[in-house]
N, C-alpha and C. Protein backbone atom coordinates (compact mmCIF):
# COMPACT_ATOMS: atom_id res chain seq x y z
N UNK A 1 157.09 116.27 9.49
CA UNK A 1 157.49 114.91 9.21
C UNK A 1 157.03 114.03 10.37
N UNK A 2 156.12 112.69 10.30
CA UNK A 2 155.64 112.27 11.33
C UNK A 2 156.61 111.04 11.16
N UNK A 3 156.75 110.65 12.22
CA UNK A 3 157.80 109.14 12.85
C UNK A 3 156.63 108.13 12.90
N UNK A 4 157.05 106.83 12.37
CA UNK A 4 156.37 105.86 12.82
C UNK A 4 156.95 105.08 13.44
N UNK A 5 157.05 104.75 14.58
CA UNK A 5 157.64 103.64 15.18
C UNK A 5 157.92 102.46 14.25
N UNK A 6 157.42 102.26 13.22
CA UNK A 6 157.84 100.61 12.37
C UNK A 6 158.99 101.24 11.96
N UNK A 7 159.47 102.70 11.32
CA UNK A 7 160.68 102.92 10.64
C UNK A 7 161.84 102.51 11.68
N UNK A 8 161.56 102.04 12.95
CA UNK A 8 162.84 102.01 13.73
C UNK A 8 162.94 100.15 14.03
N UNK A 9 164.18 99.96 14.45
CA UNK A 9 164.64 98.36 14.76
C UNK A 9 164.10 99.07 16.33
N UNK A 10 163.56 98.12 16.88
CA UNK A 10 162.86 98.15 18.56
C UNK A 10 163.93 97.65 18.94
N UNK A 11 164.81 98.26 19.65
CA UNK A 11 165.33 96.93 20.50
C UNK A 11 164.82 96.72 22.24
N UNK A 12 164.59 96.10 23.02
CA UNK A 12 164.55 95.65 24.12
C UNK A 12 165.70 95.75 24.96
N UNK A 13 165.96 96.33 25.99
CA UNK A 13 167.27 96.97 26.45
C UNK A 13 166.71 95.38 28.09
N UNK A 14 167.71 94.39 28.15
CA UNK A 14 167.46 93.89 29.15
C UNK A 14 167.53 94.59 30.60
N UNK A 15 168.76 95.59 30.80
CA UNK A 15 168.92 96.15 32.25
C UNK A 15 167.22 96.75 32.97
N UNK A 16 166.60 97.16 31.90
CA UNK A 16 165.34 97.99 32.44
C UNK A 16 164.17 97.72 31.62
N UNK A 17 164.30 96.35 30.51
CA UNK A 17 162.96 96.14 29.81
C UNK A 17 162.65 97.40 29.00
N UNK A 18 163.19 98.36 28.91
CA UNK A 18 162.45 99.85 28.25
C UNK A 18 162.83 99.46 26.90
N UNK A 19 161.53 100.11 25.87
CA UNK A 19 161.62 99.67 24.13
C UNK A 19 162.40 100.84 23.80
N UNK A 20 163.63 101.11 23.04
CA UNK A 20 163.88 102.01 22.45
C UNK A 20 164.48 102.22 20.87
N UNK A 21 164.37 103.21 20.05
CA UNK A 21 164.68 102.65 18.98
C UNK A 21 165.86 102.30 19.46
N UNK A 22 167.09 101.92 17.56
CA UNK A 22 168.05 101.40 18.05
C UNK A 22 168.80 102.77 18.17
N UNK A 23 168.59 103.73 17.40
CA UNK A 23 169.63 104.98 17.55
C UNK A 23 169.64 105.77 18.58
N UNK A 24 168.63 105.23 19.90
CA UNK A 24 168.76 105.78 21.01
C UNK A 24 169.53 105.03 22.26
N UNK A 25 170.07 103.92 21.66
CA UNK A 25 170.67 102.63 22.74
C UNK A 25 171.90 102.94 22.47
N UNK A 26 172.85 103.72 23.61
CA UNK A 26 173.84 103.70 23.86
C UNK A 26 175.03 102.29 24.30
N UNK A 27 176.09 102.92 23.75
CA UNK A 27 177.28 101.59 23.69
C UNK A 27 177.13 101.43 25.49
N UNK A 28 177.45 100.65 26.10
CA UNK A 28 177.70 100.39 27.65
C UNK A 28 179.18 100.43 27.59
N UNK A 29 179.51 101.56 28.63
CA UNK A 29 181.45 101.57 28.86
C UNK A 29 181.58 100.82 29.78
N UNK A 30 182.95 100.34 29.50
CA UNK A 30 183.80 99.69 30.62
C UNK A 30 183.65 100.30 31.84
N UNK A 31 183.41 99.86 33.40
CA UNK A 31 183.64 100.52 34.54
C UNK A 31 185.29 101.08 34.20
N UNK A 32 185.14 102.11 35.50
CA UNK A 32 186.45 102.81 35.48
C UNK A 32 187.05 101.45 36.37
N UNK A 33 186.87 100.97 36.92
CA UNK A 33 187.58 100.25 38.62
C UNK A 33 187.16 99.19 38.07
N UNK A 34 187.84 97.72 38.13
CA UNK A 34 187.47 96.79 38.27
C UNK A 34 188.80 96.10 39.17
N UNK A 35 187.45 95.00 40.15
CA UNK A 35 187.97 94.26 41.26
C UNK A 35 188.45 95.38 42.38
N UNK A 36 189.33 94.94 42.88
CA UNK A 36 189.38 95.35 44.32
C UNK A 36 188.50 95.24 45.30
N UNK A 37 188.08 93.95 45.41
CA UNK A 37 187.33 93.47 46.64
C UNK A 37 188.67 92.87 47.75
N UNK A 38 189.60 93.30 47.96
CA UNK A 38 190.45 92.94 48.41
C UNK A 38 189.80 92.99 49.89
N UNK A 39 188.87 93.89 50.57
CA UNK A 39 188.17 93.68 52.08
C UNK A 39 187.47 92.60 51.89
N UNK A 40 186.37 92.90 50.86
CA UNK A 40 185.48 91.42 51.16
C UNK A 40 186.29 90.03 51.04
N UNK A 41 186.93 89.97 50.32
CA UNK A 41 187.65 88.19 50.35
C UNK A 41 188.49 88.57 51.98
N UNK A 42 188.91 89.28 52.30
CA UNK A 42 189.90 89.18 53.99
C UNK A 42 188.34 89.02 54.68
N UNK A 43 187.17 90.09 54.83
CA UNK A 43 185.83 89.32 55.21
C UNK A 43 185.77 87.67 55.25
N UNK A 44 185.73 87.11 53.82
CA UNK A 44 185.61 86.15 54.05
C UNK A 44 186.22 84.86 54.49
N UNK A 45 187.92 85.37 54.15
CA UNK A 45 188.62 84.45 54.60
C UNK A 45 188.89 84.27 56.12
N UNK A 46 188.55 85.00 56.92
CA UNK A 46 188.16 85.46 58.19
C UNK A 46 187.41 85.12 59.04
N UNK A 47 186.13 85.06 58.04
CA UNK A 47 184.81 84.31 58.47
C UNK A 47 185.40 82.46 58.16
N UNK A 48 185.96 82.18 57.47
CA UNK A 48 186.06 80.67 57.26
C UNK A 48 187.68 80.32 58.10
N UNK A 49 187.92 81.25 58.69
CA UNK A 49 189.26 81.33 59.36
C UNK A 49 188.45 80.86 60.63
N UNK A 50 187.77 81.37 61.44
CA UNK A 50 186.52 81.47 62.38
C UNK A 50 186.08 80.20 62.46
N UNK A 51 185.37 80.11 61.43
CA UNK A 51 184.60 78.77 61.55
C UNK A 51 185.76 77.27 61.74
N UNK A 52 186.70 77.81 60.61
CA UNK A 52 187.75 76.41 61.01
C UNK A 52 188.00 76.35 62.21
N UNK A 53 188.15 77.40 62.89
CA UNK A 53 189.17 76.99 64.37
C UNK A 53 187.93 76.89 64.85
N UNK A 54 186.89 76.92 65.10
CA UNK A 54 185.50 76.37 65.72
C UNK A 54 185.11 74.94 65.77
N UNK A 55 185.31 74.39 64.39
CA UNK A 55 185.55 72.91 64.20
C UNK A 55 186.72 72.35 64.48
N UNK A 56 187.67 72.83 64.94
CA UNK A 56 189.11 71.69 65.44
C UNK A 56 189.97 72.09 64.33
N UNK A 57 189.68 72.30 62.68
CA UNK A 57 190.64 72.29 61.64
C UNK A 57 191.76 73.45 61.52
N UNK A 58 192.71 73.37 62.79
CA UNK A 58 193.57 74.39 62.58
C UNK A 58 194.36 74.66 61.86
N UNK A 59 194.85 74.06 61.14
CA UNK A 59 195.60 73.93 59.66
C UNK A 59 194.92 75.00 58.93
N UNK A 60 193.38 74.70 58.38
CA UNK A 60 193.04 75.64 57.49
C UNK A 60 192.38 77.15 58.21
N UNK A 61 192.37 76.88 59.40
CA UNK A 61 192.08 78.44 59.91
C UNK A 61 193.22 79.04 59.87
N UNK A 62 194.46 78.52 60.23
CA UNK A 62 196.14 79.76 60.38
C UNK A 62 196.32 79.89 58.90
N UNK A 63 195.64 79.12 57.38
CA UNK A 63 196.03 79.56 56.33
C UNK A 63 195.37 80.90 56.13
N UNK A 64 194.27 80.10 56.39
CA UNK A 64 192.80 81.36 56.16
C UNK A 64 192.97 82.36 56.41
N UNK A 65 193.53 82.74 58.09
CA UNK A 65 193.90 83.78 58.36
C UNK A 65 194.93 84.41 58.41
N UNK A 66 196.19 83.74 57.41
CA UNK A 66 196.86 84.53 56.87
C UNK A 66 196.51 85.18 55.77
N UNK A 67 195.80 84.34 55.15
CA UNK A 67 195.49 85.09 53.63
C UNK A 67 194.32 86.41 53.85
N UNK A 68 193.97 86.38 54.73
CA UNK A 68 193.04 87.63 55.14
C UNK A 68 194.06 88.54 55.89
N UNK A 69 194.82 88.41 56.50
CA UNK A 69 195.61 88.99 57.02
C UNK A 69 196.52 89.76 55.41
N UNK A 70 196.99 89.59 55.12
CA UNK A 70 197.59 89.76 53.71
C UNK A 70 197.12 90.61 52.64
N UNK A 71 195.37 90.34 52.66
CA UNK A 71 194.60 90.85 52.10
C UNK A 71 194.32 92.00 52.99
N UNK A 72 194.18 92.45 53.80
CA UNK A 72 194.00 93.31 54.12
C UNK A 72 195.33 94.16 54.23
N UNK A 73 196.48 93.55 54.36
CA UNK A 73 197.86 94.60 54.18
C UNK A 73 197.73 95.83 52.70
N UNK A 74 197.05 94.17 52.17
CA UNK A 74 197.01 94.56 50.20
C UNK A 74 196.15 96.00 49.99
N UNK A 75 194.68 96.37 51.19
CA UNK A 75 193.52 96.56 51.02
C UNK A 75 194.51 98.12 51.56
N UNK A 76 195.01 98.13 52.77
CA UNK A 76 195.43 99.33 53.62
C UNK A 76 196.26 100.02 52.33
N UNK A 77 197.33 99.48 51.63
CA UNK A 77 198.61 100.10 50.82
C UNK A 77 197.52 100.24 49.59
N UNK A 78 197.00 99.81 49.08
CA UNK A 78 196.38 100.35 48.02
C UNK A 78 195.53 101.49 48.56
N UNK A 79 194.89 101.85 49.46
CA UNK A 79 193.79 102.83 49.80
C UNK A 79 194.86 104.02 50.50
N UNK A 80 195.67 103.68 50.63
CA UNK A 80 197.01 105.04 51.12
C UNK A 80 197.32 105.45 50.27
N UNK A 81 197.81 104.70 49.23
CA UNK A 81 198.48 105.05 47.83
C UNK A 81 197.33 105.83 47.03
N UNK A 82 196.12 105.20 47.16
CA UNK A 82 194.96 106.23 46.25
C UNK A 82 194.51 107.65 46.79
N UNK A 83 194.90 107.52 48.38
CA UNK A 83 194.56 108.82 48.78
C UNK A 83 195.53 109.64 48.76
N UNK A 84 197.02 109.72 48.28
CA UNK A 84 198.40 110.16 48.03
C UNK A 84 197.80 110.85 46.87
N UNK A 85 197.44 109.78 46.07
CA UNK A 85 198.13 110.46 44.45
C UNK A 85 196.31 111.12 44.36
């Protein structure tokens, strides 16, 4: 039995441009993990914690760097708790 490529719908897979039929294009799953950038935002609130008190605006650097401060409490108890269980 020979295949012709016209018997198939082509689809175009954007992640990698590759042609495949359609009965070879798998569903895409949900990640297991979503979010927990809880380091990078304390990174950044940190970095703009920094820069405020560099420019004079101490108001928004002691927020800044509470909320990075916080975020990183958030970052430590979640990564204890995952290495527990």
């Amino acid at each position: 039995m020979e295949m012709n490529i016209s018997q198939f719908d082509i689809v175009r897979r954007r992640s990698y441009g590759m042609v495949v039929p359609h009965t070879l294009v798998s569903v895409r799953a949900a990640p297991l993990q979503t979010g927990g950038n809880f380091i990078e935002l304390a990174v950044l609130f940190l970095i703009l914690a920094l820069v405020a008190a560099v420019l004079g605006a101490r108001g928004v650097a002691g927020i800044s760097m509470e909320i990075a401060k916080w975020l990183v409490i958030i970052f430590v108890v979640l990564a204890i708790v995952t290495f527990i269980l």
